[in-house]
C-alpha atoms as a PDB file:
ATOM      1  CA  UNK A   1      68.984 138.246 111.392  1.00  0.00           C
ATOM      2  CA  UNK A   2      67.175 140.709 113.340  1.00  0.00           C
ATOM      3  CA  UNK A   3      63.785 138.869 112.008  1.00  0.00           C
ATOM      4  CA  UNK A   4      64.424 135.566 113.219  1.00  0.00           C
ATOM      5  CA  UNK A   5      63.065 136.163 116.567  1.00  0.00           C
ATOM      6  CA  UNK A   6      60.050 137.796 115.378  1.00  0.00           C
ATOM      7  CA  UNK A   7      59.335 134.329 112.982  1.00  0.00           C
ATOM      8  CA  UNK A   8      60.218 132.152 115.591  1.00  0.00           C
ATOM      9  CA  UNK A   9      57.464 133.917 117.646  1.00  0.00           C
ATOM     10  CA  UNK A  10      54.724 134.166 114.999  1.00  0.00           C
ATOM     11  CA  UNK A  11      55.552 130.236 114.928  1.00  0.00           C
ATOM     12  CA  UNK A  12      55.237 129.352 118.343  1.00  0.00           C
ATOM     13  CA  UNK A  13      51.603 131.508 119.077  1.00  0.00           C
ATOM     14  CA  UNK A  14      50.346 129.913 115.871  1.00  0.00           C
ATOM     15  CA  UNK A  15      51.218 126.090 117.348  1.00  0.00           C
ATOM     16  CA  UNK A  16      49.803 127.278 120.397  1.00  0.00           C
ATOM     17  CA  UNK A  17      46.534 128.497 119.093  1.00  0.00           C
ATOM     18  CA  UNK A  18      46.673 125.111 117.451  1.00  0.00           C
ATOM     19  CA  UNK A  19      46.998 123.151 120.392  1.00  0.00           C
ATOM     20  CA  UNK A  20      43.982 124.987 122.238  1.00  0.00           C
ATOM     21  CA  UNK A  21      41.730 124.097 119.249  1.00  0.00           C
ATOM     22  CA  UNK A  22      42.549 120.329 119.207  1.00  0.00           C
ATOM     23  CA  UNK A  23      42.220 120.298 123.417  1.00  0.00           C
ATOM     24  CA  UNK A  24      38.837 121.443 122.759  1.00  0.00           C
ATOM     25  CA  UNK A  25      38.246 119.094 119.396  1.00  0.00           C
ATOM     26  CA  UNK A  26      39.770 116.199 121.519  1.00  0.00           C
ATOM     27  CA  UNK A  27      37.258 117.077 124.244  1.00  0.00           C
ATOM     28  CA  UNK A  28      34.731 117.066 121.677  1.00  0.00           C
ATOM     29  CA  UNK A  29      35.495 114.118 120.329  1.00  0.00           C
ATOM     30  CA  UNK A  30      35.394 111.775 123.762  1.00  0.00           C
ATOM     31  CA  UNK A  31      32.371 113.786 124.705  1.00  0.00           C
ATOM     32  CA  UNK A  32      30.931 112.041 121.824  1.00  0.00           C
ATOM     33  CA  UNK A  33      32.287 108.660 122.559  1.00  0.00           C
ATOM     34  CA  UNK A  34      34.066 108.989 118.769  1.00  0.00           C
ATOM     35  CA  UNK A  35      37.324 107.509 118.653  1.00  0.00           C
ATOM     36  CA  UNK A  36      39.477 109.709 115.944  1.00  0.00           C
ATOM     37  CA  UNK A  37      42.633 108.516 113.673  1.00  0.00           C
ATOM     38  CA  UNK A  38      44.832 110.725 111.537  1.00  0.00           C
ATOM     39  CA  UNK A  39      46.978 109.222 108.573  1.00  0.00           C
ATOM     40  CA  UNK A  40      50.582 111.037 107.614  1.00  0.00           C
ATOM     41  CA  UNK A  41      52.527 109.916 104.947  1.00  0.00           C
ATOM     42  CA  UNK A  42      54.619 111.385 101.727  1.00  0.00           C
ATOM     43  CA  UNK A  43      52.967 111.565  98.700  1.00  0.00           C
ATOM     44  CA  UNK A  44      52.208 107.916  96.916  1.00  0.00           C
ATOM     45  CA  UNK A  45      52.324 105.653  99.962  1.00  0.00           C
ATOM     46  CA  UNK A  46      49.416 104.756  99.248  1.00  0.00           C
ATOM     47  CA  UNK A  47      47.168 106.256 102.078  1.00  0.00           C
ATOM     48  CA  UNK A  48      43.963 106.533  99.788  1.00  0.00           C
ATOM     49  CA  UNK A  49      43.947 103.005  99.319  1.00  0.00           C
ATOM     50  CA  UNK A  50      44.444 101.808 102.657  1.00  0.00           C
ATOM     51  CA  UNK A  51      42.115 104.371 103.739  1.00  0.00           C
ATOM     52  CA  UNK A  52      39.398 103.206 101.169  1.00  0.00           C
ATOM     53  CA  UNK A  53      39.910  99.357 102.299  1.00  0.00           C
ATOM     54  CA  UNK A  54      39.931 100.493 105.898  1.00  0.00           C
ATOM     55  CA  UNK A  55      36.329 102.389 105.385  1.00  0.00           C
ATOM     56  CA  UNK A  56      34.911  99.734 103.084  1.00  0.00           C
ATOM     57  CA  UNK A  57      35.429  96.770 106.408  1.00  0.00           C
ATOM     58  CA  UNK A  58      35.205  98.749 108.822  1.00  0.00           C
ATOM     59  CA  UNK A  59      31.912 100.603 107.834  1.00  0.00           C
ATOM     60  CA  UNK A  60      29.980  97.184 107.793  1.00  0.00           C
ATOM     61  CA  UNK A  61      29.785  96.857 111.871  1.00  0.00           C
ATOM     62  CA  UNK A  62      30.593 100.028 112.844  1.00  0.00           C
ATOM     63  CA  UNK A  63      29.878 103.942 111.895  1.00  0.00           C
ATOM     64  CA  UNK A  64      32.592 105.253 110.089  1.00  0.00           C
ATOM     65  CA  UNK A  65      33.691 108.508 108.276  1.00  0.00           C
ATOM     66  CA  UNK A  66      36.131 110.791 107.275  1.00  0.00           C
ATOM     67  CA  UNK A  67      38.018 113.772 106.233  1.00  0.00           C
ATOM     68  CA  UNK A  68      40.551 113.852 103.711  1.00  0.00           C
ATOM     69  CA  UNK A  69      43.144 117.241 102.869  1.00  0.00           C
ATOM     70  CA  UNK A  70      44.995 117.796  99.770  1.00  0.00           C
ATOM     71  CA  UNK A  71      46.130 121.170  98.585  1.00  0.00           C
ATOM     72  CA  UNK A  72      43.878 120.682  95.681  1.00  0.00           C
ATOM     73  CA  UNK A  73      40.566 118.920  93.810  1.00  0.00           C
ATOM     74  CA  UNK A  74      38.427 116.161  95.691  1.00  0.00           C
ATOM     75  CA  UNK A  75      39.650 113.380  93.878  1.00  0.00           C
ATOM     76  CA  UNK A  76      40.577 111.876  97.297  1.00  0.00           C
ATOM     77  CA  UNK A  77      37.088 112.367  98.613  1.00  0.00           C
ATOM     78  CA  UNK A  78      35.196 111.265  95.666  1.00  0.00           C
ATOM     79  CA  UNK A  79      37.209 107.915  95.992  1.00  0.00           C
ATOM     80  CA  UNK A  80      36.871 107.365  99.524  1.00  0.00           C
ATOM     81  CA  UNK A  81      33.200 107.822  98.999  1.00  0.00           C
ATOM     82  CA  UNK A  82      32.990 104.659  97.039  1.00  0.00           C
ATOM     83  CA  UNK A  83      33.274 102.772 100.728  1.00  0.00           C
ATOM     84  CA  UNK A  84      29.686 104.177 101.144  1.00  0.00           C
ATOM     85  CA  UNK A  85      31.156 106.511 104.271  1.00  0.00           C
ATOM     86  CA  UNK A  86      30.689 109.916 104.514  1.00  0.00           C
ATOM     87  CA  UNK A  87      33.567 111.576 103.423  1.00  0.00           C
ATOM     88  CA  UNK A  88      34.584 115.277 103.532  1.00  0.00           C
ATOM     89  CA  UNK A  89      37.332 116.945 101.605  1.00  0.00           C
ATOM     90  CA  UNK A  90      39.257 119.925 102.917  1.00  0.00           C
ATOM     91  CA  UNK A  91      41.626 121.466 100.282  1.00  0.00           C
ATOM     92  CA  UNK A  92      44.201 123.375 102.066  1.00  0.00           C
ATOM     93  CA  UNK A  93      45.347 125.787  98.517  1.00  0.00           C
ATOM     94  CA  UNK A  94      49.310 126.084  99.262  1.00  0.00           C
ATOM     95  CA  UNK A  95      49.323 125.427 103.085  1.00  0.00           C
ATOM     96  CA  UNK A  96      50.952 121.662 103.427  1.00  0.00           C
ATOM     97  CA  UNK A  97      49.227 119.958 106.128  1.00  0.00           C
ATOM     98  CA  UNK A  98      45.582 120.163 107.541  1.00  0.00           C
ATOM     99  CA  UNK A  99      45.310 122.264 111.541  1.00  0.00           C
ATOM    100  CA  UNK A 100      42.891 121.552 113.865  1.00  0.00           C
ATOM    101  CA  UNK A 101      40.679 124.483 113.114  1.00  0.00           C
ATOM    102  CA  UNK A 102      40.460 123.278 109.137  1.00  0.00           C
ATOM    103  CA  UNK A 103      39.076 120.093 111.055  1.00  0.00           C
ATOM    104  CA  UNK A 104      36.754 122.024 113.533  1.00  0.00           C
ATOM    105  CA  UNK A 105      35.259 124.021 109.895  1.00  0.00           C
ATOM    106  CA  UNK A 106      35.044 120.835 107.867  1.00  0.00           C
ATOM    107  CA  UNK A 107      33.245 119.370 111.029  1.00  0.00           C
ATOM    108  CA  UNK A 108      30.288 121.617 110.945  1.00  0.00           C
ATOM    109  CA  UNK A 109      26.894 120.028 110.408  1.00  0.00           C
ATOM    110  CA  UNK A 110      27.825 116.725 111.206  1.00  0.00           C
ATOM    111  CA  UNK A 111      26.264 114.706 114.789  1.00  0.00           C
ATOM    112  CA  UNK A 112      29.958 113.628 115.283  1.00  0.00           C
ATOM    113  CA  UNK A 113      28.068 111.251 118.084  1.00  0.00           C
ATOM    114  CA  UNK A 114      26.775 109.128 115.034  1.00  0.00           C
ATOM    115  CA  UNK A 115      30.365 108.176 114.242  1.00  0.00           C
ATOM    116  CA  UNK A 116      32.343 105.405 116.268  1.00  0.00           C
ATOM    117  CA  UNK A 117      35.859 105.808 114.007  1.00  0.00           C
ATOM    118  CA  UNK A 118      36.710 109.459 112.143  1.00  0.00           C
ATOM    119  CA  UNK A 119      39.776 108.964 110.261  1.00  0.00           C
ATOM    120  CA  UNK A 120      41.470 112.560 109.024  1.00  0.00           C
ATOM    121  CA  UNK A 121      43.860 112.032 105.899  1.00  0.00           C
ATOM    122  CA  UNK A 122      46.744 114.758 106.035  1.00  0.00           C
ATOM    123  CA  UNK A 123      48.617 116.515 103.251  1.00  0.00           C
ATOM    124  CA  UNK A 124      50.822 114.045 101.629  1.00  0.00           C
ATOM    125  CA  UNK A 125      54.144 115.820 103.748  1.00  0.00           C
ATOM    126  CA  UNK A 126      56.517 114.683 106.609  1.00  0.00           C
ATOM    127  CA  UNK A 127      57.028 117.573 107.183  1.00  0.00           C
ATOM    128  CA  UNK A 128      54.549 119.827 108.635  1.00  0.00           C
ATOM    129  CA  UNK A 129      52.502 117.207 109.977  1.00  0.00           C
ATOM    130  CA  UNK A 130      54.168 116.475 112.840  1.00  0.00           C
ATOM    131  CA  UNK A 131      53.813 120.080 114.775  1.00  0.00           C
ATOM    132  CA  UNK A 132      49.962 120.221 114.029  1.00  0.00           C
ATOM    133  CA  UNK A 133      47.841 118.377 116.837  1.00  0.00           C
ATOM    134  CA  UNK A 134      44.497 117.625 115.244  1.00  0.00           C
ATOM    135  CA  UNK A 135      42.373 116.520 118.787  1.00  0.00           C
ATOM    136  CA  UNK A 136      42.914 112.545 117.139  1.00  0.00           C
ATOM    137  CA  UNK A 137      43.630 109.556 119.262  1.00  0.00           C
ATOM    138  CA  UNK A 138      45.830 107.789 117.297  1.00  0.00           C
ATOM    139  CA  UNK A 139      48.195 109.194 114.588  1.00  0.00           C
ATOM    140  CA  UNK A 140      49.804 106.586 112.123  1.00  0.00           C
ATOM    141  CA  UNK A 141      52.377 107.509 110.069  1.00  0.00           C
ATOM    142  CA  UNK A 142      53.102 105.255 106.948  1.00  0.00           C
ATOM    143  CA  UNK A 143      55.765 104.646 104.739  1.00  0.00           C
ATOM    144  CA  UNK A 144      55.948 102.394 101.580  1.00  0.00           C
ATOM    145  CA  UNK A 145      57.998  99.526 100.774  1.00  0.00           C
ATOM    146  CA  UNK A 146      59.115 101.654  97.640  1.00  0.00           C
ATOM    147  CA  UNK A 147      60.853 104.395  99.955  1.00  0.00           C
ATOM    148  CA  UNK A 148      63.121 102.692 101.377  1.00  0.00           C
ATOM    149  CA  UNK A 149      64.107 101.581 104.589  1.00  0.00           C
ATOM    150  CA  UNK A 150      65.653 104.368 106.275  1.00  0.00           C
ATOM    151  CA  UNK A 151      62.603 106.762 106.028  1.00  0.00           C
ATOM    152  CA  UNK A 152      62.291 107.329 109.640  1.00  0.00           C
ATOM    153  CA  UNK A 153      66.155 108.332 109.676  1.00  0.00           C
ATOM    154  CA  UNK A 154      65.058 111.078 107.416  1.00  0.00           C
ATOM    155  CA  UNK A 155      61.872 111.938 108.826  1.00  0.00           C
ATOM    156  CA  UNK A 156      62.344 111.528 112.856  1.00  0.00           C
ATOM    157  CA  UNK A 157      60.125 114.040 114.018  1.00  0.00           C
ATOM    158  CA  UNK A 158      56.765 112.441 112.474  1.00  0.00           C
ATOM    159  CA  UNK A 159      57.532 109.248 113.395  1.00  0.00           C
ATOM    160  CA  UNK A 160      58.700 110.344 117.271  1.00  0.00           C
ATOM    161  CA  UNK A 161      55.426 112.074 117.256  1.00  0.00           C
ATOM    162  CA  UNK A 162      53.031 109.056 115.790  1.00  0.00           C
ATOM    163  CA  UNK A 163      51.944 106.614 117.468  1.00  0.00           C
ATOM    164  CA  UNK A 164      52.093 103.177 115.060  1.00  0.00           C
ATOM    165  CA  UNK A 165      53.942 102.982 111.857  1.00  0.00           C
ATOM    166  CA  UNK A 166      52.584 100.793 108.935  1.00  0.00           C
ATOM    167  CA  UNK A 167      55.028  99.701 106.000  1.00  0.00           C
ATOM    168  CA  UNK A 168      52.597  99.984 103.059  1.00  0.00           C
ATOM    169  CA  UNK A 169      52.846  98.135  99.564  1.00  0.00           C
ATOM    170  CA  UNK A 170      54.098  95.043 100.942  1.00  0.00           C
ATOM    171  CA  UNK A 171      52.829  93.371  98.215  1.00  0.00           C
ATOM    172  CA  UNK A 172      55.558  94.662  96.226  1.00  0.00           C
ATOM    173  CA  UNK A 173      58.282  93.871  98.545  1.00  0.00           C
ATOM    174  CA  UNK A 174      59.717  91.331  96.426  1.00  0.00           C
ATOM    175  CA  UNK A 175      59.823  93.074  93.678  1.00  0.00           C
ATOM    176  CA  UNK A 176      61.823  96.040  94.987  1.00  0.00           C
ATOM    177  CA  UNK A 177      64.173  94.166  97.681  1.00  0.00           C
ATOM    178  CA  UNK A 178      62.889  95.584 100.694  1.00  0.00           C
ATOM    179  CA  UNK A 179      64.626  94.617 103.830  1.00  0.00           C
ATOM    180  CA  UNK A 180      61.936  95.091 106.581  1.00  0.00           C
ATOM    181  CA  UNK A 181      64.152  94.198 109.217  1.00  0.00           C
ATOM    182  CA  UNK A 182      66.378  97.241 108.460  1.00  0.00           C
ATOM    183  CA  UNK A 183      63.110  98.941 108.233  1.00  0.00           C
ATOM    184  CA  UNK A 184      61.584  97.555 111.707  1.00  0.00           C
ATOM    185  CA  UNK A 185      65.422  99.112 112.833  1.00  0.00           C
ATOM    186  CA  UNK A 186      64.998 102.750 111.730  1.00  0.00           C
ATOM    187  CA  UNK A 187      61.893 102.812 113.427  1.00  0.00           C
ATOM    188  CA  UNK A 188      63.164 101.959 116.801  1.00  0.00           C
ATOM    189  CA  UNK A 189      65.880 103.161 116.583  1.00  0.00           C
ATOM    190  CA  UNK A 190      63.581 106.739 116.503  1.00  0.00           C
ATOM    191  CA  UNK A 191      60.738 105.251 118.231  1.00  0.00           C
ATOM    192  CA  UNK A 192      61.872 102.846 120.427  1.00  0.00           C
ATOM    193  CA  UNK A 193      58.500 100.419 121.412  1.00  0.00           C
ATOM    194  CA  UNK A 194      56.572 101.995 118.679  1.00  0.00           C
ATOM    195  CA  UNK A 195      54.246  99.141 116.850  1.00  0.00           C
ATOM    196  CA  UNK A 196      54.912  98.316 112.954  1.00  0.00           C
ATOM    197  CA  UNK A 197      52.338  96.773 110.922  1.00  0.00           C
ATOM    198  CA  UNK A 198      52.868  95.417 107.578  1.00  0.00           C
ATOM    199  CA  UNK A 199      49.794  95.551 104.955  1.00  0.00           C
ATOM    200  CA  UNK A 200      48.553  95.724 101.745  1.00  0.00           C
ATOM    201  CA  UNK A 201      45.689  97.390 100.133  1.00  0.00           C
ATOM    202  CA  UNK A 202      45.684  95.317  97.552  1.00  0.00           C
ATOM    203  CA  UNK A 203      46.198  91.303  98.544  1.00  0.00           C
ATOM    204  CA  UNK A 204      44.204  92.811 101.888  1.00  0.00           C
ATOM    205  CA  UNK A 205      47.634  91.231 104.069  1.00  0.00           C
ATOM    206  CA  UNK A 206      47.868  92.941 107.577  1.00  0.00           C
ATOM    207  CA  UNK A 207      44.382  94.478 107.511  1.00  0.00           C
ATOM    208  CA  UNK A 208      42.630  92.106 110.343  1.00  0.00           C
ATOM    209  CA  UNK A 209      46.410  92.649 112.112  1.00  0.00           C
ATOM    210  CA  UNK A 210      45.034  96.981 112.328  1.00  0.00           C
ATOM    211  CA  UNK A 211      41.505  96.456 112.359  1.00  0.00           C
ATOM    212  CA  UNK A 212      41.912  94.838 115.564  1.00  0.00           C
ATOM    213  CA  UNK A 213      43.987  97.069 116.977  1.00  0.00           C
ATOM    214  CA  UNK A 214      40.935  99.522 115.814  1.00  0.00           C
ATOM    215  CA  UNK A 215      38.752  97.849 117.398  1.00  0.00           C
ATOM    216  CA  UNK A 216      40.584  97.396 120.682  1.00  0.00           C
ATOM    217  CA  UNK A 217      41.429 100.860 121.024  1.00  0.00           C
ATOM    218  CA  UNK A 218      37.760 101.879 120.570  1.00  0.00           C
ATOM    219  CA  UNK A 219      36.521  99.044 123.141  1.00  0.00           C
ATOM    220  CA  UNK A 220      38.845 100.417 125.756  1.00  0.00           C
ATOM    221  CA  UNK A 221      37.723 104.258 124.875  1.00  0.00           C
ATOM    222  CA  UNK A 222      34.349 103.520 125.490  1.00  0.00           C
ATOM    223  CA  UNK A 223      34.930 101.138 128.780  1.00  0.00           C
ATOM    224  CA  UNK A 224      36.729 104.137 130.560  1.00  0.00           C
ATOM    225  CA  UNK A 225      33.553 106.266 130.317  1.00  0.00           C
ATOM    226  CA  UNK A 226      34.136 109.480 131.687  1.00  0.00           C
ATOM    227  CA  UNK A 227      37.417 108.069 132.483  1.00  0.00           C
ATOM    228  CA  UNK A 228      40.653 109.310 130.467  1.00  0.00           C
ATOM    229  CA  UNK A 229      41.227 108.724 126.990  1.00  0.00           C
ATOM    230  CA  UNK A 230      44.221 108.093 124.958  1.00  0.00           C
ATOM    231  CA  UNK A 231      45.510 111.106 124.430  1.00  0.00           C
ATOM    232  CA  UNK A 232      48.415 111.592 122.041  1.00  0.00           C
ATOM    233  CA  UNK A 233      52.041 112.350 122.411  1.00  0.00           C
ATOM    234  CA  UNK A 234      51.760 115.869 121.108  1.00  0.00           C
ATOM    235  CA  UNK A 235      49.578 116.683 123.908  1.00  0.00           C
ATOM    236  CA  UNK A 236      51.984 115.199 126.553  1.00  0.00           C
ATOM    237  CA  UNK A 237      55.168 117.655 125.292  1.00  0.00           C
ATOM    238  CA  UNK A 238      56.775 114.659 123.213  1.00  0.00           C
END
């Protein structure tokens, strides 16, 4: 017992070194006039996809990248790379989500102010996501129709500390009975207010629905100028 305190210590100076390095990331990032989204999920929602879609439209008016983390190989990166963006891969070994300081290292060498979008792909965890502040302005968390509804009931924290929630897979719906209204419910019933989109990677269903919101967001980023920019929950002591 007598270690506890000492852990709970080491924990909290960690998250706080973490939070310094995304201030000065996020700083970074409106500095450059970039507008930066991370992506949480559990393993197989299907992030990659969407990700790959997302890349493939968005990358033919604007300039778009992005950095991926998996705990091992680049198959991730080597995909994403067939959208024609430049696409980074930071493999994390046994650690289970990405920190703002893996995302400072895998920046280096890039002119971040040739970018207009950056997306950052976590780990495939609900876990340790959610205490890691990355410097992004938006942070989606996504869940697949083939979870289950009550995924936010099990996973609160990431989806009290995200900022829009897509149901993935709707394609298969159908198929597996899902009951988005009991879905939509969990949600707000962690997140009250919090946005749900519904899409598909495949049939391409929801994807002018985010890309909209996309482009919105990044319109009112660089209208404000100097001016403030979103800045995420994390950042605010959510």
């Amino acid at each position: 017992m007598a270690r506890e305190p000492r852990l709970i210590e080491v924990r909290r100076n960690v998250l706080k070194h973490n939070d310094q390095l995304a201030a000065g990331l996020r700083d970074r990032f409106k500095d450059a006039g970039i507008f930066v989204i991370s992506l949480v999920s559990s393993p197989g929602a299907g992030k990659t996809a969407f990700l790959e879609r997302t890349l493939a439209i968005l990358g033919q008016n604007y300039r778009v990248a992005a950095l991926v983390g998996d705990l091992a190989t680049e198959n991730d990166a080597r995909r994403l790379a067939r959208s024609g963006a430049p696409v980074r891969q930071i493999v994390t070994g046994t650690v289970c989500h990405l920190d703002a300081e893996m995302v400072e290292r895998a920046l280096e060498g890039w002119n971040i102010s040739e970018i207009d979008f950056l997306f950052i792909e976590n780990v495939g965890n609900l876990v340790c996501p959610s205490s890691y502040d990355l410097g992004e302005n938006l942070r989606l968390v996504l869940m697949s129709v083939t979870e289950g509804e009550d995924k936010p009931l099990k996973y609160p924290t990431i989806f009290n500390s995200a900022d829009l929630a897509l149901i993935t897979k709707i394609d298969l719906a159908a198929a597996v009975e899902f009951d988005y209204a009991a879905a939509a419910e969990s949600v707000q019933s962690i997140r009250p207010g919090m946005e749900i989109i519904k899409v598909s990677s495949k049939t391409g269903e929801g994807m002018d629905a985010f890309l909209n919101l996309l482009e919105s967001r990044l319109t009112e980023a660089k209208l404000s100028g100097a001016g403030q920019w979103l800045v995420s929950r994390r950042s605010q002591g959510a």
